[in-house]
Protein backbone atom coordinates (compact mmCIF):
# COMPACT_ATOMS: atom_id res chain seq x y z
CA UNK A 1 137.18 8.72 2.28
CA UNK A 2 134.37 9.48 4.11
CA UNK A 3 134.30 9.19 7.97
CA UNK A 4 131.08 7.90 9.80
CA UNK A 5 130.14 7.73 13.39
CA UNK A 6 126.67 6.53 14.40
CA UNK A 7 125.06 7.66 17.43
CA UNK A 8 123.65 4.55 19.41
CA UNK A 9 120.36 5.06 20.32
CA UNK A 10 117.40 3.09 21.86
CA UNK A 11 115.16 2.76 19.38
CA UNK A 12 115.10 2.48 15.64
CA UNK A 13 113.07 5.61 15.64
CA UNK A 14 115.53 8.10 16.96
CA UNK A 15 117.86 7.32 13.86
CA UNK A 16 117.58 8.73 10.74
CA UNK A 17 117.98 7.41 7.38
CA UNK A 18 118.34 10.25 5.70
CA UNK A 19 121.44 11.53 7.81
CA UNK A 20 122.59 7.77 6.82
CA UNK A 21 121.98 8.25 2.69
CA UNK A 22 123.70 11.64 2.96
CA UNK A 23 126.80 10.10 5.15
CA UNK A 24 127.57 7.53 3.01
CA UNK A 25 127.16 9.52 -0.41
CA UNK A 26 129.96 11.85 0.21
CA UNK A 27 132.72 8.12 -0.79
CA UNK A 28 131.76 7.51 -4.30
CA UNK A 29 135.67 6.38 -4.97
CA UNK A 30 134.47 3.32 -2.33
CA UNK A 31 131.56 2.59 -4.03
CA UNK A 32 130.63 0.03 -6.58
CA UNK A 33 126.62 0.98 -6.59
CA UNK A 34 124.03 -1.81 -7.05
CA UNK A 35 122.71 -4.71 -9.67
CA UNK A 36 121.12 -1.81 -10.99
CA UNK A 37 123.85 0.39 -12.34
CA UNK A 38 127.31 -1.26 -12.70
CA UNK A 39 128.03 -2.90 -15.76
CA UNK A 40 130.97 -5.63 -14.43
CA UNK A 41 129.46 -9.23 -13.32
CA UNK A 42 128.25 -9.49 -9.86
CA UNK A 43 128.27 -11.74 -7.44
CA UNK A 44 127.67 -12.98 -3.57
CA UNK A 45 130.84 -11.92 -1.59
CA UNK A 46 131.29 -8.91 -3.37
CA UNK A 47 132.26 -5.60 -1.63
CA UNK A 48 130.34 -2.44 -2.89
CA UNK A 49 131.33 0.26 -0.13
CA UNK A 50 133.83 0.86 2.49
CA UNK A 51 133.64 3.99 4.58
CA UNK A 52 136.07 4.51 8.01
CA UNK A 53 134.16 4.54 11.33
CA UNK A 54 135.61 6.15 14.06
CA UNK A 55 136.42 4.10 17.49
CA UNK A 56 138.52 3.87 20.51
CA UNK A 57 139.62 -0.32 19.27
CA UNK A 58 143.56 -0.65 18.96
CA UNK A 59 143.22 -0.61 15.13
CA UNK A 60 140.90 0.62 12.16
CA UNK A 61 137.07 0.43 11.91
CA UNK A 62 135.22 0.35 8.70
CA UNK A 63 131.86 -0.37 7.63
CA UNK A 64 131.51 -2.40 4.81
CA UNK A 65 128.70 -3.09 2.30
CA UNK A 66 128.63 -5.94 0.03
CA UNK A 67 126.76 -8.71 -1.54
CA UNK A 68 125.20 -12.33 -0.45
CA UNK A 69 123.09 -14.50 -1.42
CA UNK A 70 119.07 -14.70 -1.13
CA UNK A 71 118.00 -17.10 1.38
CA UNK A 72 114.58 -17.46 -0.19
CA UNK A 73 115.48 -16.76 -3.99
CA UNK A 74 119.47 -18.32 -4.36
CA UNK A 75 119.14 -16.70 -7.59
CA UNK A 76 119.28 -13.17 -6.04
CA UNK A 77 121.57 -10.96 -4.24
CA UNK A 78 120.76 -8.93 -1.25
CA UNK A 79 122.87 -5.75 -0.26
CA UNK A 80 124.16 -6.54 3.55
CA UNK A 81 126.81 -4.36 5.88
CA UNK A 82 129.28 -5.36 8.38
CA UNK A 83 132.24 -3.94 10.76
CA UNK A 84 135.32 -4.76 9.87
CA UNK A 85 138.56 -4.01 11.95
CA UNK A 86 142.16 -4.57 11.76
CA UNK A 87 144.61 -4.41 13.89
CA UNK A 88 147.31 -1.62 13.95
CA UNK A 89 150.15 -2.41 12.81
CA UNK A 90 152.02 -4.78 10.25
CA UNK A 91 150.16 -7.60 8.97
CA UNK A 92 151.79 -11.03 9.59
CA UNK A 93 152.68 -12.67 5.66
CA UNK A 94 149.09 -14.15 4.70
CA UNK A 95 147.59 -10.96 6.17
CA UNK A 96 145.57 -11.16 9.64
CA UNK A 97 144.13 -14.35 10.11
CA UNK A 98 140.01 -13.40 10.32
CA UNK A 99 137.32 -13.66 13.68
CA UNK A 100 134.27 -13.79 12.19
CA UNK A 101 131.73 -12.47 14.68
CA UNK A 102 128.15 -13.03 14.70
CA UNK A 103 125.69 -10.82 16.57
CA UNK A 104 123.59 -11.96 19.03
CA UNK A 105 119.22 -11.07 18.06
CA UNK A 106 119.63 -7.30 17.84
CA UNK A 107 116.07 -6.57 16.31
CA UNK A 108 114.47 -6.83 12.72
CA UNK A 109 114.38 -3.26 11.84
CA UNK A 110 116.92 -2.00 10.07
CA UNK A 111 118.46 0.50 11.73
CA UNK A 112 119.29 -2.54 14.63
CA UNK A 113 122.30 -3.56 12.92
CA UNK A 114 125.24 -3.18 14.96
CA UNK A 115 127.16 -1.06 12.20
CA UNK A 116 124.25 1.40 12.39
CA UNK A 117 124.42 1.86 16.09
CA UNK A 118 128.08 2.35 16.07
CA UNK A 119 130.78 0.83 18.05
CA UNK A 120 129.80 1.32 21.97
CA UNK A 121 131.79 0.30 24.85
CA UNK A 122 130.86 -3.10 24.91
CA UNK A 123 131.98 -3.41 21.63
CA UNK A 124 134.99 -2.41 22.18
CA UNK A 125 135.81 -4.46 24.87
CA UNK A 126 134.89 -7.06 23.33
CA UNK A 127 136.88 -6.61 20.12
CA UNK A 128 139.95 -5.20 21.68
CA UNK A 129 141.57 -8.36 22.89
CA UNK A 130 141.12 -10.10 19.77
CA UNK A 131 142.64 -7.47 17.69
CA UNK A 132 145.42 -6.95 20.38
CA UNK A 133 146.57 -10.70 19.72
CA UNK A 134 146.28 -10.30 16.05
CA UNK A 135 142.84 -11.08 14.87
CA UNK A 136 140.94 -8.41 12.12
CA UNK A 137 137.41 -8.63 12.77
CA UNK A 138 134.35 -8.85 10.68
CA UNK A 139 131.14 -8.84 12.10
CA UNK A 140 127.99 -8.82 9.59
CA UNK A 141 124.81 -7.16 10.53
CA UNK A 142 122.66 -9.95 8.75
CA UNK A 143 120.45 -9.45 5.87
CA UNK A 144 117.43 -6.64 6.43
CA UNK A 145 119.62 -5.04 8.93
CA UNK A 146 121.83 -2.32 8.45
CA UNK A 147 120.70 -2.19 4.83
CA UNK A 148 116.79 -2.63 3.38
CA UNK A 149 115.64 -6.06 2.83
CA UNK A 150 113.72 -8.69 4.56
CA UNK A 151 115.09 -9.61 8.36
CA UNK A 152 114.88 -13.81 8.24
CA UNK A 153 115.41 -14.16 12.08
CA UNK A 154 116.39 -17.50 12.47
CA UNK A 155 117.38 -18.68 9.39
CA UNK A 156 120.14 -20.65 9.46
CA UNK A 157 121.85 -20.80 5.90
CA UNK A 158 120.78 -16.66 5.33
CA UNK A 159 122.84 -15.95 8.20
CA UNK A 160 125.64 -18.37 7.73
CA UNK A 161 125.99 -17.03 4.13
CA UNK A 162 126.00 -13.37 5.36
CA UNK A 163 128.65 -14.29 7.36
CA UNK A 164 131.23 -15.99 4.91
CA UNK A 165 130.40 -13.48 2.25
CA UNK A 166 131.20 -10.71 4.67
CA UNK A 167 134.66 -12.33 5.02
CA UNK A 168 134.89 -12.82 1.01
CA UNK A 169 134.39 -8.79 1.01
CA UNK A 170 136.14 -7.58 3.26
CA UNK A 171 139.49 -9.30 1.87
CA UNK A 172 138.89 -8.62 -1.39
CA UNK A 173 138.58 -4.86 -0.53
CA UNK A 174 141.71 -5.05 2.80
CA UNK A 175 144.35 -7.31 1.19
CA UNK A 176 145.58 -7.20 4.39
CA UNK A 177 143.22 -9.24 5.89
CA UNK A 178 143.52 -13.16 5.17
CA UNK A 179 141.31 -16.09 4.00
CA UNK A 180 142.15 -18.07 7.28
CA UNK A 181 138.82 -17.97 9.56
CA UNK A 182 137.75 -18.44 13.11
CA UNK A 183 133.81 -18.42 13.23
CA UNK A 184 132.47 -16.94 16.03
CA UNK A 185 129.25 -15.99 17.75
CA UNK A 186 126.71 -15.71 20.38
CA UNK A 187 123.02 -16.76 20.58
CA UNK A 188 121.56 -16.31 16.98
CA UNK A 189 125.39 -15.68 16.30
CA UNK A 190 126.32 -18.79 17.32
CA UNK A 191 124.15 -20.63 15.62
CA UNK A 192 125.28 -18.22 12.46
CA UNK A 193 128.36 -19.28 13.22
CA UNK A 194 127.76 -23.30 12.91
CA UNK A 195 125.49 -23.16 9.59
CA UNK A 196 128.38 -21.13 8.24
CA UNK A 197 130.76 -23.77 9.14
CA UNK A 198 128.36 -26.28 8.11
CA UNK A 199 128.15 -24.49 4.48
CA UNK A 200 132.29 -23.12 3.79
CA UNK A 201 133.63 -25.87 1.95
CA UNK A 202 130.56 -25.74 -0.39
CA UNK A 203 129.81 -22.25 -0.24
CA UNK A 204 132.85 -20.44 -0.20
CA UNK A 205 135.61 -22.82 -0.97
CA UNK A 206 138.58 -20.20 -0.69
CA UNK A 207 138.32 -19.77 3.16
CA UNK A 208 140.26 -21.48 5.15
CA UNK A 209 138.15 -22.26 8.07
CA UNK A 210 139.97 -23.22 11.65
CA UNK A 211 137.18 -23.47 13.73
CA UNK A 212 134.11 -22.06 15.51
CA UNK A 213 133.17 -21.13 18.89
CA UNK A 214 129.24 -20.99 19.73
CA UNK A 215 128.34 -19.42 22.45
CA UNK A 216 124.78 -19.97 23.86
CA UNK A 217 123.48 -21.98 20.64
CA UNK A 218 119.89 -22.37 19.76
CA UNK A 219 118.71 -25.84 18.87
CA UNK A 220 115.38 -25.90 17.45
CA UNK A 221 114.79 -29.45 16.29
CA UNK A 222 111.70 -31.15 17.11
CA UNK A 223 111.95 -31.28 21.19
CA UNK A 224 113.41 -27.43 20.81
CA UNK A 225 110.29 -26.35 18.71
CA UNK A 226 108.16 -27.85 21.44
CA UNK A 227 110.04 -26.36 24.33
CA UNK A 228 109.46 -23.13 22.41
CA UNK A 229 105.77 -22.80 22.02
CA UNK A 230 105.23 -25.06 25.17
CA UNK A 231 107.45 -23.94 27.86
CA UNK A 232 107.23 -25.22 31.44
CA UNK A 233 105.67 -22.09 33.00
CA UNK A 234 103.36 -20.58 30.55
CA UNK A 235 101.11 -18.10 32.78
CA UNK A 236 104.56 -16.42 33.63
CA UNK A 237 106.51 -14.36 31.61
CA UNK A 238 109.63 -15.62 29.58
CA UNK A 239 112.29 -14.72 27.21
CA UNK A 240 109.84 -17.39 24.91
CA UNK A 241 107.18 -14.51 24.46
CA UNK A 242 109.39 -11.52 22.95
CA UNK A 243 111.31 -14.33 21.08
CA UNK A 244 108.13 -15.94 18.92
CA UNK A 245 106.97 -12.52 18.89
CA UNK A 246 109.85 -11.07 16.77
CA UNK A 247 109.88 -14.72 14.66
CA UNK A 248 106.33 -14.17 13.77
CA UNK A 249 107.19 -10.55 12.71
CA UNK A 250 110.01 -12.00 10.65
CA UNK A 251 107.84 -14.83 9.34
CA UNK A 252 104.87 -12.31 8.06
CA UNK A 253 107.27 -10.15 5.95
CA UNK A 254 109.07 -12.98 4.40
CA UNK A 255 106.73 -15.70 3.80
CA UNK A 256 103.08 -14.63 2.33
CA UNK A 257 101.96 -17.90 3.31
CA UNK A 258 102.40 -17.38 7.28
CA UNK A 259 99.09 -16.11 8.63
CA UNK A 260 99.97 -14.49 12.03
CA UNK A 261 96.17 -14.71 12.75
CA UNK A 262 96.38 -17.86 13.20
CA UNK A 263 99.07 -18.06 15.65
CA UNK A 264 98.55 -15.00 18.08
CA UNK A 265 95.89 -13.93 20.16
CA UNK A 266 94.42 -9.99 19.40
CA UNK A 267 96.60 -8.38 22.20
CA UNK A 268 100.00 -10.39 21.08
CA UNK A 269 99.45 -9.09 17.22
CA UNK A 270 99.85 -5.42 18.52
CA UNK A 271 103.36 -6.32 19.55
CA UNK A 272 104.09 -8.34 17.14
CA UNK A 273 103.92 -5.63 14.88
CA UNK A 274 106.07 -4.00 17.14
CA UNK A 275 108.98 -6.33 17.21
CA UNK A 276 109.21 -5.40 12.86
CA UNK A 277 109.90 -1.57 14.34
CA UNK A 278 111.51 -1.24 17.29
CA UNK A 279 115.37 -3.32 18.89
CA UNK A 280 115.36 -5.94 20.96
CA UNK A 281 116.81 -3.28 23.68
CA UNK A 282 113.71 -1.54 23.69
CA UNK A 283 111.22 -4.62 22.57
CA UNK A 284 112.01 -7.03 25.51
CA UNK A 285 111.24 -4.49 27.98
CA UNK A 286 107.81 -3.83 26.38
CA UNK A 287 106.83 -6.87 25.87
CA UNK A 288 107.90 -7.55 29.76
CA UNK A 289 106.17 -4.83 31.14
CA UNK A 290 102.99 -5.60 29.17
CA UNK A 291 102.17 -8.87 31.21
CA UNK A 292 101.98 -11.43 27.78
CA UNK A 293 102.92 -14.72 28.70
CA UNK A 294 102.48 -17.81 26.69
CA UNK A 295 99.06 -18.69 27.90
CA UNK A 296 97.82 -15.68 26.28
CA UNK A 297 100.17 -15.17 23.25
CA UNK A 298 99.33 -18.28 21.22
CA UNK A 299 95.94 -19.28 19.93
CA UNK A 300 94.70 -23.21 20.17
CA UNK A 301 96.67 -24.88 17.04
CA UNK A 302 99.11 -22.53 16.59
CA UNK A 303 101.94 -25.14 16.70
CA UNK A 304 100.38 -26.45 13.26
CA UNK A 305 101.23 -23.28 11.74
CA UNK A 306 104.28 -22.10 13.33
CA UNK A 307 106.15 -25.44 13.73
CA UNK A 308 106.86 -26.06 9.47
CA UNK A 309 107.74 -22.06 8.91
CA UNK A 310 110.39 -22.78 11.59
CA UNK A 311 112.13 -25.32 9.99
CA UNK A 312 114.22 -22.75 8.42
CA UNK A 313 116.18 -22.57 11.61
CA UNK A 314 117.46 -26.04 10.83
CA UNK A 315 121.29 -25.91 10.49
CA UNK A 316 122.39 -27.08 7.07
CA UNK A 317 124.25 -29.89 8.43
CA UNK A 318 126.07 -31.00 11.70
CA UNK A 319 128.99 -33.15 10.50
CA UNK A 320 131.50 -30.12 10.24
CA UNK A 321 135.00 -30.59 9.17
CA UNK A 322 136.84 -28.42 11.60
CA UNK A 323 136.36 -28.19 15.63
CA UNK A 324 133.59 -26.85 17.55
CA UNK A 325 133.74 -25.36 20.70
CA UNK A 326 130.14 -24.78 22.56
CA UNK A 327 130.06 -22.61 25.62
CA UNK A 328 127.00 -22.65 27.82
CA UNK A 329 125.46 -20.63 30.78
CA UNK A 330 124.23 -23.09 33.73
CA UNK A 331 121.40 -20.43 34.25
CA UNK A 332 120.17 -19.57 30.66
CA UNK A 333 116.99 -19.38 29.80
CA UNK A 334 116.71 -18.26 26.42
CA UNK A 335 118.40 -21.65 24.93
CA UNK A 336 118.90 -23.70 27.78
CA UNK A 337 121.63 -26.29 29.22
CA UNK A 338 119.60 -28.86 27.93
CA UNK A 339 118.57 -27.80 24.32
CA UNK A 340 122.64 -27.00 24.07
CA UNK A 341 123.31 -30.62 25.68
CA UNK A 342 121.06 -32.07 22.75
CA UNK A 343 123.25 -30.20 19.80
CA UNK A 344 126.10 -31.33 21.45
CA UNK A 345 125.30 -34.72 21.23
CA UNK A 346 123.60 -34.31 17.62
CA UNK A 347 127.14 -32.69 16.86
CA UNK A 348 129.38 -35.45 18.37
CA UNK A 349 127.04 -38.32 16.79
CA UNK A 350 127.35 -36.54 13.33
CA UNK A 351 130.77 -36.77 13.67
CA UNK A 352 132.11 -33.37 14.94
CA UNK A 353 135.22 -32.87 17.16
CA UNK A 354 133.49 -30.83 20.10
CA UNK A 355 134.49 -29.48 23.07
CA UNK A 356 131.95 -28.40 25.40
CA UNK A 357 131.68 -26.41 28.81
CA UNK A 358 129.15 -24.99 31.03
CA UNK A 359 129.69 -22.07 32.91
CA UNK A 360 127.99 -22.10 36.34
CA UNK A 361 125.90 -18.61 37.40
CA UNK A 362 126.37 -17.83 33.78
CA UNK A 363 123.12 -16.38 32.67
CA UNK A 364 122.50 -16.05 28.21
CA UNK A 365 124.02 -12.95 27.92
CA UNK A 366 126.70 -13.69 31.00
CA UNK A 367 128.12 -16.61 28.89
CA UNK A 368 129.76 -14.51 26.58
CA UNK A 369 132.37 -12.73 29.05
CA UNK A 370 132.94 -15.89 30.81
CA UNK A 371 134.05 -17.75 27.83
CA UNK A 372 136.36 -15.34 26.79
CA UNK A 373 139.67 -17.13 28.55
CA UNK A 374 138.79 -20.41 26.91
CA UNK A 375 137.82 -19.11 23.60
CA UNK A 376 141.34 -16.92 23.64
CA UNK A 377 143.03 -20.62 24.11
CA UNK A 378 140.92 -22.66 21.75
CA UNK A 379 141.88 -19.99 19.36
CA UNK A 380 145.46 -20.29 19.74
CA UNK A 381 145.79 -23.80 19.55
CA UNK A 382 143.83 -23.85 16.30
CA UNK A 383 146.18 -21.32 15.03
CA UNK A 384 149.03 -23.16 16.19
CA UNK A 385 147.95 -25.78 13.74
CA UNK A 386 146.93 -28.11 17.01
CA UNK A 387 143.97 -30.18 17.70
CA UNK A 388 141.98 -28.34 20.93
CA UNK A 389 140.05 -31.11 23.25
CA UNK A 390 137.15 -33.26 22.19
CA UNK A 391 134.35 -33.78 24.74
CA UNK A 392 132.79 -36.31 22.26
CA UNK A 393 132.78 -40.18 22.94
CA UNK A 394 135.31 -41.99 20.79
CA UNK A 395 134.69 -41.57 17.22
């Protein structure tokens, strides 16, 4: 078995593939190759690689490779990796019931993906009190990151499949870990996490899903899709302009139809082109520090083009079978109080148990760590085979 550890860098540049192909070469026991050159069936869900990361979690770290489904072609199979971790110890009968994590918008390059840049510190804290009270953890990179392939930023059901067929995977290769599910994210996570709800029972049938906690969901329906390429301020700068930027990077290398010309202005092109090389770490600053603002990002007419190729954001459906818990930052402004406000409601009138709070001074990325007491609870009681509070008029 072959032991990795990835140096986290800044930028996708200071990362090598090379050192990556040679790494993972030296497990060919753990790996089950490609489409291309294994003989047996294959299949979305399917595990190809596992190879042992080294971390300071209380438990084991792998990175995982496997298979899931084409977004754009269903008929295809795209290679995607994950982290998966288990806790130490021994594994309650069933095996360790599964957090699902979903990554909040790391970047479209490959070399982005969380697995590539390693577990850091934050990481760690993070996953550390979930495998302390008895959760494994497997947390896809999404296709086009972590392994080649087109980066759909956005897209609801490519993410939401990457995530269940991560879990599919991982058990099939760790019998220790269990079909029994908590879905989990934050910002495009989160709204990972609710089109994979939305598409289990269909999709992936032999998960057991309890639940899912969003935190800091995106919503763009009509009035979101507006908000976006017409926010209130647009001669100032906002997390809006590094945000279309990267979807119209992610739009011109999956759809040939999407003409970028017709969308963004000359100096807004350059950095689009950017966002396809370089993580959101390093691309927000630049973008920041290079005075674009939405006045002078987006041509006349853009919304004609940009508004249809965004409709893959929509979430498969939002009458899910199992409950929802929504956490929201009073003072985010990358999907705000009141875009999360409107999926709530969409949620509660499609018939979804919800329970909703806002956090007040919680900024986007602030929501996360001060969720973490109520999303330890709402996990409990959903293991506990108990119903957790539902904000949602009567149903």
């Amino acid at each position: 078995m072959t032991f990795i550890r990835f140096r986290r860098t800044m930028g996708a540049t200071l990362f090598s593939l090379t050192s990556l192909g040679a790494a993972l070469s030296g497990c060919a026991s753990q790996d089950d190759g490609d489409s291309y050159s294994v003989s047996v069936p294959v299949a979305a869900g399917q595990a190809m690689r596992l190879d042992h990361m080294i971390s300071h979690v209380p438990g084991q770290a792998w990175r995982l490779t496997y298979r899931s489904a084409d977004a754009r072609n269903p008929k295809q199979l795209v290679r995607v990796s994950a982290e998966v971790l288990v806790p130490a110890g021994k594994p309650p009968v069933g095996g360790w019931p599964v957090l699902a994590w979903a990554h909040g918008e790391s970047g479209l390059h490959l070399t982005c993906a969380p697995s590539v840049m390693g577990l850091g510190t934050v990481q760690e804290r993070f996953y550390g009190p979930w495998l302390r009270q008895g959760f494994a953890i497997v947390a896809t990179d999404y296709p086009g990151l972590g392994e080649p392939g087109e980066a759909l930023l956005l897209n609801a059901r490519s993410e939401g499949m990457s995530v269940l067929d991560s879990v599919r995977a991982a058990h099939e290769r760790l019998p220790s870990i269990s079909t029994t599910v908590l879905l989990s994210g934050h910002s495009q996570g989160a709204q990972a996490a609710l089109a994979a709800s939305a598409m289990a029972a269909s999709y992936a049938p032999q998960l057991h899903i309890l639940g899912t906690i969003a935190v800091a969901p995106p919503y763009l329906d009509a009035q979101g899709i507006q908000d976006l390429l017409h926010p209130r301020n647009p001669r100032s700068f906002s997390p809006v302009v590094p945000e279309l930027l990267s979807l119209g990077a992610s739009l011109a290398q999956a759809d040939p139809s999407f003409d970028a010309n017709a969308v963004f202005t000359n100096r807004a092109l350059a950095l689009m082109h950017d966002a396809a090389n370089t993580c959101s770490s390093d691309f927000f600053p630049l973008v920041h520090r290079s005075g674009l603002t939405p006045a002078t990002m987006l041509k006349p007419g853009a919304d004609a083009v940009l508004a249809p190729a965004l409709k893959w954001a929509e979430y498969p459906s939002l009458s899910l079978s199992t409950p929802v818990m929504i956490a929201t930052g009073a003072q985010d402004l990358h999907s705000s109080p009141t875009e999360q406000r409107r999926l709530v409601n969409a949620l509660c009138a499609a018939g979804t148990s919800v329970s909703h709070t806002t956090y007040g001074g919680a900024s986007h990325s602030g929501t996360l760590p001060a969720v973490t007491t109520d999303a330890h609870s709402f996990a409990r009681t959903l293991l506990a085979g108990q119903k957790p509070a539902n904000n949602c008029p009567a149903q």
